[in-house]
Protein backbone atom coordinates (compact mmCIF):
# COMPACT_ATOMS: atom_id res chain seq x y z
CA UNK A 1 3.35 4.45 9.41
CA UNK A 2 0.91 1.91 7.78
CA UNK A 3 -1.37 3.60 5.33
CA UNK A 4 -5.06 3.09 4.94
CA UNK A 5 -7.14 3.35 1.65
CA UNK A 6 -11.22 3.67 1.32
CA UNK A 7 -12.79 0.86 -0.74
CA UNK A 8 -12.73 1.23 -4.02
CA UNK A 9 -11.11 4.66 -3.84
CA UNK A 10 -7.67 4.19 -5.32
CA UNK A 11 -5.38 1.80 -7.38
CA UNK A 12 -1.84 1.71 -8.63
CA UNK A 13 -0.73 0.59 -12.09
CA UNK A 14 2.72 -0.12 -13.40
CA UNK A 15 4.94 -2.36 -15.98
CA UNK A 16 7.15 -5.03 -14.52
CA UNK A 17 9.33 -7.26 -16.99
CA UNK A 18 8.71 -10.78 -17.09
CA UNK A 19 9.98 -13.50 -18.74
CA UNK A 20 8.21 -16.33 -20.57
CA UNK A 21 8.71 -19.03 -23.30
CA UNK A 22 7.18 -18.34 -26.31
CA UNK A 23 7.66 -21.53 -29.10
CA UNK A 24 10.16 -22.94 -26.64
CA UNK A 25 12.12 -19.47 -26.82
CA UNK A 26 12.95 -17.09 -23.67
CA UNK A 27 11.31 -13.94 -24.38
CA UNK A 28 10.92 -10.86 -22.17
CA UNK A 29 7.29 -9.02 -21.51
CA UNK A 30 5.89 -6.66 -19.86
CA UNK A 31 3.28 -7.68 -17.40
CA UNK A 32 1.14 -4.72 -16.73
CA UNK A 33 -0.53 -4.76 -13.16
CA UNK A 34 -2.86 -2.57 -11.82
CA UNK A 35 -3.88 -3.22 -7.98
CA UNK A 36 -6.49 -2.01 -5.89
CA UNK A 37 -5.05 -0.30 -2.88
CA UNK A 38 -7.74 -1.34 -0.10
CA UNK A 39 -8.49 -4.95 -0.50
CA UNK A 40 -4.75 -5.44 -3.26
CA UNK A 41 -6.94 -7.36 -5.58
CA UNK A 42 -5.26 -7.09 -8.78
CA UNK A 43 -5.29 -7.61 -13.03
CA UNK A 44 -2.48 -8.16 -14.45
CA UNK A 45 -1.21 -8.89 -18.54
CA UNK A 46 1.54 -9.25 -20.56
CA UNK A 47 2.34 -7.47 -23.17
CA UNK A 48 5.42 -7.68 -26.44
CA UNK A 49 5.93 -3.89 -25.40
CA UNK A 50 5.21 -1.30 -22.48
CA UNK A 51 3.37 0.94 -25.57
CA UNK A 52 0.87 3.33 -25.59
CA UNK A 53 -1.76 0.72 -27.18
CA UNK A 54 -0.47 -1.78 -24.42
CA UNK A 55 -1.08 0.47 -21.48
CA UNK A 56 -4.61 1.71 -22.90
CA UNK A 57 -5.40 -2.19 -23.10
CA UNK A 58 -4.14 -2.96 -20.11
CA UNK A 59 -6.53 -0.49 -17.96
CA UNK A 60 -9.55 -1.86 -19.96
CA UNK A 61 -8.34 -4.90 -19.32
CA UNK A 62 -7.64 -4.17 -15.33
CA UNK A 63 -11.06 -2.15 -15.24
CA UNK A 64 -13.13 -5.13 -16.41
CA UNK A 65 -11.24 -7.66 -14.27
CA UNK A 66 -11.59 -6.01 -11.20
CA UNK A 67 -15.16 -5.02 -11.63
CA UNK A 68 -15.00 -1.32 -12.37
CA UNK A 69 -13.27 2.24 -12.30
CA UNK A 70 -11.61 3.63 -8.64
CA UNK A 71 -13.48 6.85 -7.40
CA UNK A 72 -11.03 8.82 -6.79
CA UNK A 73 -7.15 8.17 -8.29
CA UNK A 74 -5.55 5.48 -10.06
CA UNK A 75 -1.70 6.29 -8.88
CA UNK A 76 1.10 5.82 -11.60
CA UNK A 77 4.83 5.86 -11.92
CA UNK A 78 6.34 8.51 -14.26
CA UNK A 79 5.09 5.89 -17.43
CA UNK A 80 5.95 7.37 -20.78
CA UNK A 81 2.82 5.80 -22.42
CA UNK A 82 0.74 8.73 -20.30
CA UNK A 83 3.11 11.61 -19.30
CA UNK A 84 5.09 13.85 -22.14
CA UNK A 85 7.12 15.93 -20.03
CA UNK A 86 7.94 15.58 -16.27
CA UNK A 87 7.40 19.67 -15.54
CA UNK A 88 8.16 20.76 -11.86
CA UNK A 89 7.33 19.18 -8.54
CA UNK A 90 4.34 17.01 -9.07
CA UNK A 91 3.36 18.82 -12.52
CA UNK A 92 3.15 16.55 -15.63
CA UNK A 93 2.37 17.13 -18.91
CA UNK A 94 0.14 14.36 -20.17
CA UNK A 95 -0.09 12.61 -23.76
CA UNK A 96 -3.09 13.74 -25.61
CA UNK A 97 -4.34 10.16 -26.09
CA UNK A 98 -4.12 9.71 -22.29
CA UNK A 99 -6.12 12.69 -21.63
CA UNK A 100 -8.78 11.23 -24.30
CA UNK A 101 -8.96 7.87 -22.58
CA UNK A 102 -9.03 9.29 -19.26
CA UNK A 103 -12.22 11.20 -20.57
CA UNK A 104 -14.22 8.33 -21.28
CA UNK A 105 -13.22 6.51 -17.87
CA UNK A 106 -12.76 9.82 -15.52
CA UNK A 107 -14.04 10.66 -12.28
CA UNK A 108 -17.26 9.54 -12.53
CA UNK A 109 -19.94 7.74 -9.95
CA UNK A 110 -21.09 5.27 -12.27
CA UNK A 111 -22.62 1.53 -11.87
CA UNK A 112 -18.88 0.28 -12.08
CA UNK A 113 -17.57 1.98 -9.11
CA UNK A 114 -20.68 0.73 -7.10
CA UNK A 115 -20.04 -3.01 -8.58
CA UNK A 116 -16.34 -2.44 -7.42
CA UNK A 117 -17.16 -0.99 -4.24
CA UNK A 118 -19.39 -3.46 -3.33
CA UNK A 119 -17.04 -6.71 -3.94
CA UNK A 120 -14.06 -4.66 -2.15
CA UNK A 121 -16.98 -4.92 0.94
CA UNK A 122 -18.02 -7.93 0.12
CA UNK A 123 -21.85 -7.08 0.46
CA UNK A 124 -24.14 -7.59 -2.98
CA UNK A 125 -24.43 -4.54 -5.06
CA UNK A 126 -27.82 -4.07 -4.81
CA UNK A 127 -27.35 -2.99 -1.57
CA UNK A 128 -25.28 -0.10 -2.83
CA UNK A 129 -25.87 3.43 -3.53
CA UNK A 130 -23.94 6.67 -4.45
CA UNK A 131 -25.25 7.52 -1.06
CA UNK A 132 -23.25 4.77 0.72
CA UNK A 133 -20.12 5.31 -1.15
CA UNK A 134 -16.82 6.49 0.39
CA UNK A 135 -16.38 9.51 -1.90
């Protein structure tokens, strides 16, 4: 069954390992990526590690590049740079760094989603408002 995604609603981030010469040596990376799940626009950057510091960068990084914050979920693999302790079911306990960066990008209607919104429409932001958004 084909899913469907609002604009600017949701966007999925993981590590992948690539490899790359560095000084003429093979070296292996990981290339953060975060997509957007409507239009699958996406940042991506590599990194020496899959750290803590890495993954905090790399959602600045992907928030900038793609214009702005999803509304409603960003959607991650189990990554140990954000969860402590897989509990039960869907329960997670989260790092305590995570939950302070979360804080200062969290659910939040804010002149980024709009930006974002607007380029996954493809209309100009100014024609946006929180009134017109999909959340």
């Amino acid at each position: 069954m084909p899913q469907t995604h609002p604009p600017a609603a949701e966007a999925e981030v993981d590590f992948h390992d690539l490899w790359v010469m560095l000084a003429g040596v093979k070296t292996k990376t990981a290339l953060f990526t975060m997509r957007l799940s409507y239009s699958a626009r996406t940042a991506h950057r590599a990194f020496l590690t899959q750290g803590q510091e890495a993954f905090l960068e790399g959602h600045v990084y992907g928030f900038d590049r793609l214009g702005g914050v999803p509304c409603d979920k960003v959607r991650y693999d189990n990554l140990t740079s954000a969860v402590k302790q897989v509990l039960f079911g869907r329960s997670r306990q989260e790092n305590e760094r995570w939950i302070a960066f979360k804080s200062d990008y969290g659910p939040v209607i804010d002149s980024r989603q709009l930006k974002l919104l607007a380029e996954e429409l493809e209309v100009p932001a100014v024609a946006m408002s929180c009134s017109s958004c999909c959340w």
